[in-house]
PDB file of N, CA and C in Angstrom:
ATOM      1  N   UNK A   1     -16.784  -1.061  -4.854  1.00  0.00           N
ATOM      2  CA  UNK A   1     -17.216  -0.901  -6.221  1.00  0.00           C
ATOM      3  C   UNK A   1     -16.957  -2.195  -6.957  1.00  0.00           C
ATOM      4  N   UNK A   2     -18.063  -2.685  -7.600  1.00  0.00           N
ATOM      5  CA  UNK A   2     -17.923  -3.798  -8.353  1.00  0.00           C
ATOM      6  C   UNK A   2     -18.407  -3.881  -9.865  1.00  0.00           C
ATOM      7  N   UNK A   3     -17.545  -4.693 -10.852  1.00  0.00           N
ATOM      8  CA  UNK A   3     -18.253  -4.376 -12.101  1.00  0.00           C
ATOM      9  C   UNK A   3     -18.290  -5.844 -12.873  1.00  0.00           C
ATOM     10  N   UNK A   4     -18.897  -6.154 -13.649  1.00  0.00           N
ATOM     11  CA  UNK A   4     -19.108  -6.798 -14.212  1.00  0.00           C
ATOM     12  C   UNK A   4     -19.103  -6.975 -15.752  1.00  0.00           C
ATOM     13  N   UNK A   5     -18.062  -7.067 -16.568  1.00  0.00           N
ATOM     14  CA  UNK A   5     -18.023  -7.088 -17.839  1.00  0.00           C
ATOM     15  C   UNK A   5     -18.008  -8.103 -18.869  1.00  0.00           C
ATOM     16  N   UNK A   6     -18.915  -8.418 -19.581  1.00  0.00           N
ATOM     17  CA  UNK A   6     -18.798  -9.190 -20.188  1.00  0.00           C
ATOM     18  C   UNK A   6     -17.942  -9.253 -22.077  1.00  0.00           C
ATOM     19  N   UNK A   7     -17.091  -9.980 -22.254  1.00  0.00           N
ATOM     20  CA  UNK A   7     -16.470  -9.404 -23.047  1.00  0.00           C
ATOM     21  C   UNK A   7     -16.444 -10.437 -25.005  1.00  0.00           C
ATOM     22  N   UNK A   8     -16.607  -9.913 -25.681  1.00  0.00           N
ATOM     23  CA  UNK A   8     -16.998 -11.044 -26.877  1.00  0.00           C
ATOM     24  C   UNK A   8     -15.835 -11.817 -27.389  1.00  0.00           C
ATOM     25  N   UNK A   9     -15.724 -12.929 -27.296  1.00  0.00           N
ATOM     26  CA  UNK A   9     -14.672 -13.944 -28.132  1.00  0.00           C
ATOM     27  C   UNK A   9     -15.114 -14.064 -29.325  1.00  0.00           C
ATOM     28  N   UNK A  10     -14.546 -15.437 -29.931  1.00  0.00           N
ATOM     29  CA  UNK A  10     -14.233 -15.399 -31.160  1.00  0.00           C
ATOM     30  C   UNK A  10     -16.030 -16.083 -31.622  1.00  0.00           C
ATOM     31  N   UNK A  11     -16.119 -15.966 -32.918  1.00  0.00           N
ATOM     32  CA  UNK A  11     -17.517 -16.620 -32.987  1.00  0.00           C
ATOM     33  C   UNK A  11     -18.031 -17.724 -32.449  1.00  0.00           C
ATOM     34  N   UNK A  12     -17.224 -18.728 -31.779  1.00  0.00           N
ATOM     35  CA  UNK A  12     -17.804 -19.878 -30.857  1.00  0.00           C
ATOM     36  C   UNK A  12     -18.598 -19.814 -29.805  1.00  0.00           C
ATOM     37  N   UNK A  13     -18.208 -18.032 -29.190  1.00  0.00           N
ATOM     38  CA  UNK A  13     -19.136 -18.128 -27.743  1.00  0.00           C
ATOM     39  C   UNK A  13     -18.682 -16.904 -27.271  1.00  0.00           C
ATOM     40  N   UNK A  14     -19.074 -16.464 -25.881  1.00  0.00           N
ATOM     41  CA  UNK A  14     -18.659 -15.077 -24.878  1.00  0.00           C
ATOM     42  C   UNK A  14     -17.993 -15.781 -23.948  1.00  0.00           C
ATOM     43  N   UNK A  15     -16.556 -14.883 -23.257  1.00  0.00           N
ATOM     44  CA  UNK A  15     -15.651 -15.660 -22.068  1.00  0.00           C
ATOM     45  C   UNK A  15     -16.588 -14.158 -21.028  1.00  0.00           C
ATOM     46  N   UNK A  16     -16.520 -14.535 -19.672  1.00  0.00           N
ATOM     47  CA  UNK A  16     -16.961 -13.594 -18.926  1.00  0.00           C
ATOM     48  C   UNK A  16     -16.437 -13.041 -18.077  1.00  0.00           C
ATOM     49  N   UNK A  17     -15.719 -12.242 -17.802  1.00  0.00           N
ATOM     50  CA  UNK A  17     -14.804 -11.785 -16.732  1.00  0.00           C
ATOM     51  C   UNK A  17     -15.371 -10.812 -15.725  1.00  0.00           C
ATOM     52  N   UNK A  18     -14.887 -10.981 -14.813  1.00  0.00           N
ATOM     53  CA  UNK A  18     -15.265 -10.039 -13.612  1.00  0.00           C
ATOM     54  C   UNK A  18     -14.393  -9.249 -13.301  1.00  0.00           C
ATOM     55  N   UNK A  19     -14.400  -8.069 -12.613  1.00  0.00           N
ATOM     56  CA  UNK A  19     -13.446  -7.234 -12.314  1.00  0.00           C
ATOM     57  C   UNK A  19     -13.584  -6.653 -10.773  1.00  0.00           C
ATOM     58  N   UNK A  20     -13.084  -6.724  -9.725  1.00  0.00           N
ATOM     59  CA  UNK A  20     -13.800  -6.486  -8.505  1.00  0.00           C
ATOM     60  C   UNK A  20     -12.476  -5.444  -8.224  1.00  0.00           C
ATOM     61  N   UNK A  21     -13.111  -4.283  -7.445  1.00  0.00           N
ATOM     62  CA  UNK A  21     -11.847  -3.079  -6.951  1.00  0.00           C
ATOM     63  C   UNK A  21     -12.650  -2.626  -6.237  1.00  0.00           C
ATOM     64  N   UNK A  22     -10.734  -2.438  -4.826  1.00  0.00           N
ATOM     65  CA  UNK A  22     -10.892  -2.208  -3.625  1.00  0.00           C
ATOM     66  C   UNK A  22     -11.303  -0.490  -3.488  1.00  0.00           C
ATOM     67  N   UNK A  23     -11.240  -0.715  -2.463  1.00  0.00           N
ATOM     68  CA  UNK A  23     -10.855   1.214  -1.952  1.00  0.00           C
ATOM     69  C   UNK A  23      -9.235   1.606  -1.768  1.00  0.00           C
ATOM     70  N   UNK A  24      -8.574   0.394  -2.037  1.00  0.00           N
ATOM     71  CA  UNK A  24      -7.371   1.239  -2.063  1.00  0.00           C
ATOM     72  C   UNK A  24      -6.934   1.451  -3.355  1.00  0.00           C
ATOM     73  N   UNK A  25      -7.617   1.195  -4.631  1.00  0.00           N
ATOM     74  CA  UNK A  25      -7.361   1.359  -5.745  1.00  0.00           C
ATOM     75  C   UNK A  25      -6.715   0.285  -6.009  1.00  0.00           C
ATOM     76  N   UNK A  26      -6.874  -1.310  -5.921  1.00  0.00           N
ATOM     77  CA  UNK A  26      -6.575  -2.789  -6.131  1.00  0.00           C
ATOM     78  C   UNK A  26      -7.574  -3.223  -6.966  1.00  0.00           C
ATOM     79  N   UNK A  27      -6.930  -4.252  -7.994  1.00  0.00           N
ATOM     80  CA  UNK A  27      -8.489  -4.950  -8.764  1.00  0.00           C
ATOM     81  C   UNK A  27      -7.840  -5.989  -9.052  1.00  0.00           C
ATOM     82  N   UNK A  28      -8.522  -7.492  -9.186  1.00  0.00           N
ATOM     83  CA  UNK A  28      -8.993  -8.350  -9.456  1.00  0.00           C
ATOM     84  C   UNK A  28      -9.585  -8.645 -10.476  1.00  0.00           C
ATOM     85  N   UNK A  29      -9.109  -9.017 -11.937  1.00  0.00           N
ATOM     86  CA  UNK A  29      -9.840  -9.338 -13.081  1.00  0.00           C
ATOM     87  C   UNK A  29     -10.135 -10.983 -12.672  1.00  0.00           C
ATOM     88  N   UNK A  30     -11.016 -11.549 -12.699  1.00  0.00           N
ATOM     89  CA  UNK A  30     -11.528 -12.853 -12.672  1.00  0.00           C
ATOM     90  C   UNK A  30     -11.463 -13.542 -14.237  1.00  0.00           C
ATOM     91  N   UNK A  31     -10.805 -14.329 -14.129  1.00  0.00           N
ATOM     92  CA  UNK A  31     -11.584 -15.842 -15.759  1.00  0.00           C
ATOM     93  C   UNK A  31     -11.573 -17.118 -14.956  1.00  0.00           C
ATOM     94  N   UNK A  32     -12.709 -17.900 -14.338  1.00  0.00           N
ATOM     95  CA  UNK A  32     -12.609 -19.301 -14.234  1.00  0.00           C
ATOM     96  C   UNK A  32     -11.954 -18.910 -12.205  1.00  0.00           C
ATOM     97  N   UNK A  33     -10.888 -19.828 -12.145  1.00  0.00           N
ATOM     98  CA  UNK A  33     -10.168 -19.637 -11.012  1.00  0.00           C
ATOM     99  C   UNK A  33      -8.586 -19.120 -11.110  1.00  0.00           C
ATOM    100  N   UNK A  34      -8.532 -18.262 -12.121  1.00  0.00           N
ATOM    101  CA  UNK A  34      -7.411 -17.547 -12.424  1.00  0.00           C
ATOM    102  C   UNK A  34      -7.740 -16.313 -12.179  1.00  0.00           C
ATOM    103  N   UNK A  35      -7.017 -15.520 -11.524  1.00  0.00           N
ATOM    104  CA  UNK A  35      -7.350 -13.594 -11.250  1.00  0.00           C
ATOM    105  C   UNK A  35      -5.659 -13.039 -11.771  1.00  0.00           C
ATOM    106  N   UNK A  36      -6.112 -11.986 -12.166  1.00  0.00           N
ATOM    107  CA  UNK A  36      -5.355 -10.933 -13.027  1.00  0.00           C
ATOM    108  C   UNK A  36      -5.420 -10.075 -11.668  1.00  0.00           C
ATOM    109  N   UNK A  37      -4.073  -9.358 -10.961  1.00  0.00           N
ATOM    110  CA  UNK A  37      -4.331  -8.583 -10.071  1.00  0.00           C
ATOM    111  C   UNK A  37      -3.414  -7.552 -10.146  1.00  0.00           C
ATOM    112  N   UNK A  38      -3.950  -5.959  -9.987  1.00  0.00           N
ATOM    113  CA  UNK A  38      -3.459  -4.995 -10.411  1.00  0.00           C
ATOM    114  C   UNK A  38      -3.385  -3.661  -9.719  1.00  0.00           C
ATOM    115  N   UNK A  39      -3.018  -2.664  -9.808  1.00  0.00           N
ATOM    116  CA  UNK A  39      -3.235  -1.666  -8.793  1.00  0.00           C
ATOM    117  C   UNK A  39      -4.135  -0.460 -10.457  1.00  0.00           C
ATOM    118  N   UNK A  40      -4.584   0.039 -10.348  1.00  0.00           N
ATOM    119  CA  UNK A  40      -5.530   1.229 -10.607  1.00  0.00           C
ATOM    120  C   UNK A  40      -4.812   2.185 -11.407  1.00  0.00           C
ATOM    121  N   UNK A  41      -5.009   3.304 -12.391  1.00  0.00           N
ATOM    122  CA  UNK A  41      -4.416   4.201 -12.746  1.00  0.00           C
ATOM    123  C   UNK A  41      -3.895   5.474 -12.062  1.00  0.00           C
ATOM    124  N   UNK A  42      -5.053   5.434 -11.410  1.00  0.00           N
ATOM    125  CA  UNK A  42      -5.084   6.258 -10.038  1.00  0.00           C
ATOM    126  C   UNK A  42      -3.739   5.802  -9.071  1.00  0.00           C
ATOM    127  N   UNK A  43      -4.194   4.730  -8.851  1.00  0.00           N
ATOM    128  CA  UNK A  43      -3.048   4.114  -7.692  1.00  0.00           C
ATOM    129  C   UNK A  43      -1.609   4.485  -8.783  1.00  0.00           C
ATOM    130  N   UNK A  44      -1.518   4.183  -9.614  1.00  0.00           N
ATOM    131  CA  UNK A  44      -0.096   4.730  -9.985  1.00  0.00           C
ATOM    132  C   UNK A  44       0.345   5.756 -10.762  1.00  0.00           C
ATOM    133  N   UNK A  45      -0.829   6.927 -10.869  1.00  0.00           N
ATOM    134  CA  UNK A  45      -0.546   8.275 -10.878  1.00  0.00           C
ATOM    135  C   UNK A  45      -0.030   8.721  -9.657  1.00  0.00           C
ATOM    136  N   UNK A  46      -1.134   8.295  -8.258  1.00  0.00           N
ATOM    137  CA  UNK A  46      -0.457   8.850  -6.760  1.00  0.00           C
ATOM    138  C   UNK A  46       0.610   8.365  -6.342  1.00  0.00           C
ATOM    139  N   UNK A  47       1.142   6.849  -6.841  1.00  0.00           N
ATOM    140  CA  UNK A  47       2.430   6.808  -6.563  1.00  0.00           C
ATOM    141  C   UNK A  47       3.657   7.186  -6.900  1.00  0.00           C
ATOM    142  N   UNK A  48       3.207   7.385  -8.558  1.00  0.00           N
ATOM    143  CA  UNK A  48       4.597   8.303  -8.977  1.00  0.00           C
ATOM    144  C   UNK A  48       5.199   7.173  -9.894  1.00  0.00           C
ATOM    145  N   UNK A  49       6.543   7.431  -9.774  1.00  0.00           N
ATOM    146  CA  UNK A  49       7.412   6.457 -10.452  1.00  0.00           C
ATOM    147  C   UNK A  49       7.843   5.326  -9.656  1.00  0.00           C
ATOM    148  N   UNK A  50       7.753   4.168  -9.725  1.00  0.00           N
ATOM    149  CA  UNK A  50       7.613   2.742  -9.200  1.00  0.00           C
ATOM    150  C   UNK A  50       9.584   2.401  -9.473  1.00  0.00           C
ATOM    151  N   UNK A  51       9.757   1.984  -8.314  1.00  0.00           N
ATOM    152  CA  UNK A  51      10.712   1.690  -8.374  1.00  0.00           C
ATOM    153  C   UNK A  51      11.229   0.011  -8.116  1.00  0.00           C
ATOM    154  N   UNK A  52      10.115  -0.505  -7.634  1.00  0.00           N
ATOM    155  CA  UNK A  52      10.394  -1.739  -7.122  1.00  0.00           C
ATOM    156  C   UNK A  52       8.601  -2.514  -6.989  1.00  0.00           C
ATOM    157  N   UNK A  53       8.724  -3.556  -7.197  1.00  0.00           N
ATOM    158  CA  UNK A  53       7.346  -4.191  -7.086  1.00  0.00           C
ATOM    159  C   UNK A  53       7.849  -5.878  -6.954  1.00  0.00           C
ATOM    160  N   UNK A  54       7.349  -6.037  -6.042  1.00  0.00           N
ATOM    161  CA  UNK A  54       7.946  -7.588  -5.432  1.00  0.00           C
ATOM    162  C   UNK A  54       6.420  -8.405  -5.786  1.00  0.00           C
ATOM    163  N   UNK A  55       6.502  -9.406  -6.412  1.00  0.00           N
ATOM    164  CA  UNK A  55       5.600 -10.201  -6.734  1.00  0.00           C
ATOM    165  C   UNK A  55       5.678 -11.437  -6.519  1.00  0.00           C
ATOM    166  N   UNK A  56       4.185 -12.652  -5.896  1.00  0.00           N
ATOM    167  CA  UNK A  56       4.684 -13.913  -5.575  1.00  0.00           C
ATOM    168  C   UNK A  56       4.737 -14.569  -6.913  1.00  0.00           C
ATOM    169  N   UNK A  57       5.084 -15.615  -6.561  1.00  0.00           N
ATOM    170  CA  UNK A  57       5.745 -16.820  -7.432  1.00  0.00           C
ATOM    171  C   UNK A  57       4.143 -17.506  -8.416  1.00  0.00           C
ATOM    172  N   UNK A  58       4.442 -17.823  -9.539  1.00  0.00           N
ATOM    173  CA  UNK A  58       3.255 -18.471 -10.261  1.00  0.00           C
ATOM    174  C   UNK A  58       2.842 -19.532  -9.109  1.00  0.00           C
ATOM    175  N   UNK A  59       1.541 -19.477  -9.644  1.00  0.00           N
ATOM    176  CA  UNK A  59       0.773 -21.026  -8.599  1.00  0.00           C
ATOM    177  C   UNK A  59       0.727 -20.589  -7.339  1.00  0.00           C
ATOM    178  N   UNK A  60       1.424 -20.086  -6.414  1.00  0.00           N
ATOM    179  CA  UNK A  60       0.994 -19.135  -4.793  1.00  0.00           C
ATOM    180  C   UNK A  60      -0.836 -19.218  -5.074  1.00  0.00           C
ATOM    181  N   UNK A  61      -1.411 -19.349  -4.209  1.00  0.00           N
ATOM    182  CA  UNK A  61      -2.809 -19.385  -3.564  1.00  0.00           C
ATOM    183  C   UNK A  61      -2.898 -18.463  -2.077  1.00  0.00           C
ATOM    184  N   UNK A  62      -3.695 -17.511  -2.307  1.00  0.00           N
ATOM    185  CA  UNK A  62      -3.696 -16.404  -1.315  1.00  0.00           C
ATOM    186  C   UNK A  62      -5.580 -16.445  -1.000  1.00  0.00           C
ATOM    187  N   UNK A  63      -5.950 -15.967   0.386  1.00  0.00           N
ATOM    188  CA  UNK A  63      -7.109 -15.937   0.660  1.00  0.00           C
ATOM    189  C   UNK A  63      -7.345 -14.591   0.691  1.00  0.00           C
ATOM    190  N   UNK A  64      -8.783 -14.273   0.516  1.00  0.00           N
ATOM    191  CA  UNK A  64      -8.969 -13.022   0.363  1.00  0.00           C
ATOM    192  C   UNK A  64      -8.578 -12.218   1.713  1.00  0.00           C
ATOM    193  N   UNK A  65      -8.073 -10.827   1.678  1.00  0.00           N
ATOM    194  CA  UNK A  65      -7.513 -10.129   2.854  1.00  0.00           C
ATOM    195  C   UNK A  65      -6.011 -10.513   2.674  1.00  0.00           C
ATOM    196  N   UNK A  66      -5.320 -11.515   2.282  1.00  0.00           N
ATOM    197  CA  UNK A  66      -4.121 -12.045   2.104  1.00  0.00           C
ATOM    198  C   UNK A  66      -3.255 -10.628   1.292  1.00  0.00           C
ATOM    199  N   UNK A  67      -2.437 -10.399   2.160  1.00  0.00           N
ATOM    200  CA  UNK A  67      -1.244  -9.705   1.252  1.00  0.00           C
ATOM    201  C   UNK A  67      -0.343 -10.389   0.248  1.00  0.00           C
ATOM    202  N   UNK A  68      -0.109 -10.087  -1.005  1.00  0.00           N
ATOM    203  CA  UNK A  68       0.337 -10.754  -1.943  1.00  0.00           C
ATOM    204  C   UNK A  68       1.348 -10.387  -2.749  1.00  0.00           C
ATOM    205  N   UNK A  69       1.680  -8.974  -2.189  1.00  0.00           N
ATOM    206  CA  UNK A  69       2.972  -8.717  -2.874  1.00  0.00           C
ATOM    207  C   UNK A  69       3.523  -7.077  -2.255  1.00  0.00           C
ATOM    208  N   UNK A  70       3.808  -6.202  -2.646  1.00  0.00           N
ATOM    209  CA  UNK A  70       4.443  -4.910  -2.534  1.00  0.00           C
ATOM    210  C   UNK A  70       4.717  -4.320  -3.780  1.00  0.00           C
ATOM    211  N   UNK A  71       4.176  -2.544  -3.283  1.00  0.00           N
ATOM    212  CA  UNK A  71       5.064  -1.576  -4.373  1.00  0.00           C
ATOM    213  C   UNK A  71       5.624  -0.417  -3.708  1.00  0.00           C
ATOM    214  N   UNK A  72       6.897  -0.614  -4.616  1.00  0.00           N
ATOM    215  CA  UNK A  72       7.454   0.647  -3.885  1.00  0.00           C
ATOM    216  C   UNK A  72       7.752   1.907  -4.755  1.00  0.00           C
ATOM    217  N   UNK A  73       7.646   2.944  -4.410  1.00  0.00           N
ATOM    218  CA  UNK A  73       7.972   4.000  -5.631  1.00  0.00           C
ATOM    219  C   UNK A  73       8.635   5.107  -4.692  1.00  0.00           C
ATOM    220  N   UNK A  74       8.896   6.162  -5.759  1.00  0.00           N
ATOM    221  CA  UNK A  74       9.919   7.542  -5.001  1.00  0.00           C
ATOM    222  C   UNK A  74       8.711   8.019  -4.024  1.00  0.00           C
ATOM    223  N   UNK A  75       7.709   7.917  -4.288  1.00  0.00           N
ATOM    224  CA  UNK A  75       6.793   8.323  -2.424  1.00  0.00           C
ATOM    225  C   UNK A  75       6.510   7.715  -1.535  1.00  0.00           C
ATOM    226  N   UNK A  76       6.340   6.344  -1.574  1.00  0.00           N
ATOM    227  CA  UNK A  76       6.089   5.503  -0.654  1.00  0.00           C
ATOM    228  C   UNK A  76       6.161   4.156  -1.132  1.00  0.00           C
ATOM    229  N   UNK A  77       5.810   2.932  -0.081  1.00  0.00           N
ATOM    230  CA  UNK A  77       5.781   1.854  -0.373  1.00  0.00           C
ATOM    231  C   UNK A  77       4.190   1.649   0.343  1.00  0.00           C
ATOM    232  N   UNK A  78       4.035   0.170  -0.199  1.00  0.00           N
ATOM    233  CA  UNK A  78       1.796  -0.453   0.018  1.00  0.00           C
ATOM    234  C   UNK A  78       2.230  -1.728  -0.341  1.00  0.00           C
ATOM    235  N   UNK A  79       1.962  -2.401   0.664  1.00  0.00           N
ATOM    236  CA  UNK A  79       1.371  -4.090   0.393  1.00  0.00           C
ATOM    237  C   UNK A  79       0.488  -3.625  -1.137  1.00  0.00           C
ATOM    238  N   UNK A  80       0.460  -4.886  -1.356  1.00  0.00           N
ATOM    239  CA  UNK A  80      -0.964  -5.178  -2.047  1.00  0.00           C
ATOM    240  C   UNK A  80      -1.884  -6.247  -1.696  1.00  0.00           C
ATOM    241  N   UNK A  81      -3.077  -6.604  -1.760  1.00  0.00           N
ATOM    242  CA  UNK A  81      -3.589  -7.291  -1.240  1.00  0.00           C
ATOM    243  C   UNK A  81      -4.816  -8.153  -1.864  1.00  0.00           C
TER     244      UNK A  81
END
């Protein structure tokens, strides 16, 4: 599933962001070559209460398929990717 939103700035112009989500309930907000990366509402209704979430370091560069961090909650733990 892919979406495409375009979103309005200030009167100078439109910034355009993309939003791309997996099937495991992962998304990717796009601006430029910066991504916003997140797990789903879904993904953290089914997980419950989060107890731990390990995240890499600013500036890290990951290829797509690349695992990039972990969550863990009172039901389970999931890469993220």
């Amino acid at each position: 599933l892919r979406a495409k939103v375009a979103v309005p700035a200030s009167s100078v112009g439109t910034l355009r962001f993309s939003s791309h989500f997996t099937a495991a309930h992962e998304y990717a907000k796009t601006d430029g070559k910066i991504a916003t990366c997140g797990i789903t509402d879904f993904a953290q209704a089914a997980l419950g209460d989060i107890v731990f979430v390990d995240l890499p370091e600013v500036g890290d560069e990951f290829e797509k398929g690349d695992s990039f961090g972990s969550v863990e909650s009172v039901k389970a733990a999931s890469d993220v990717y």
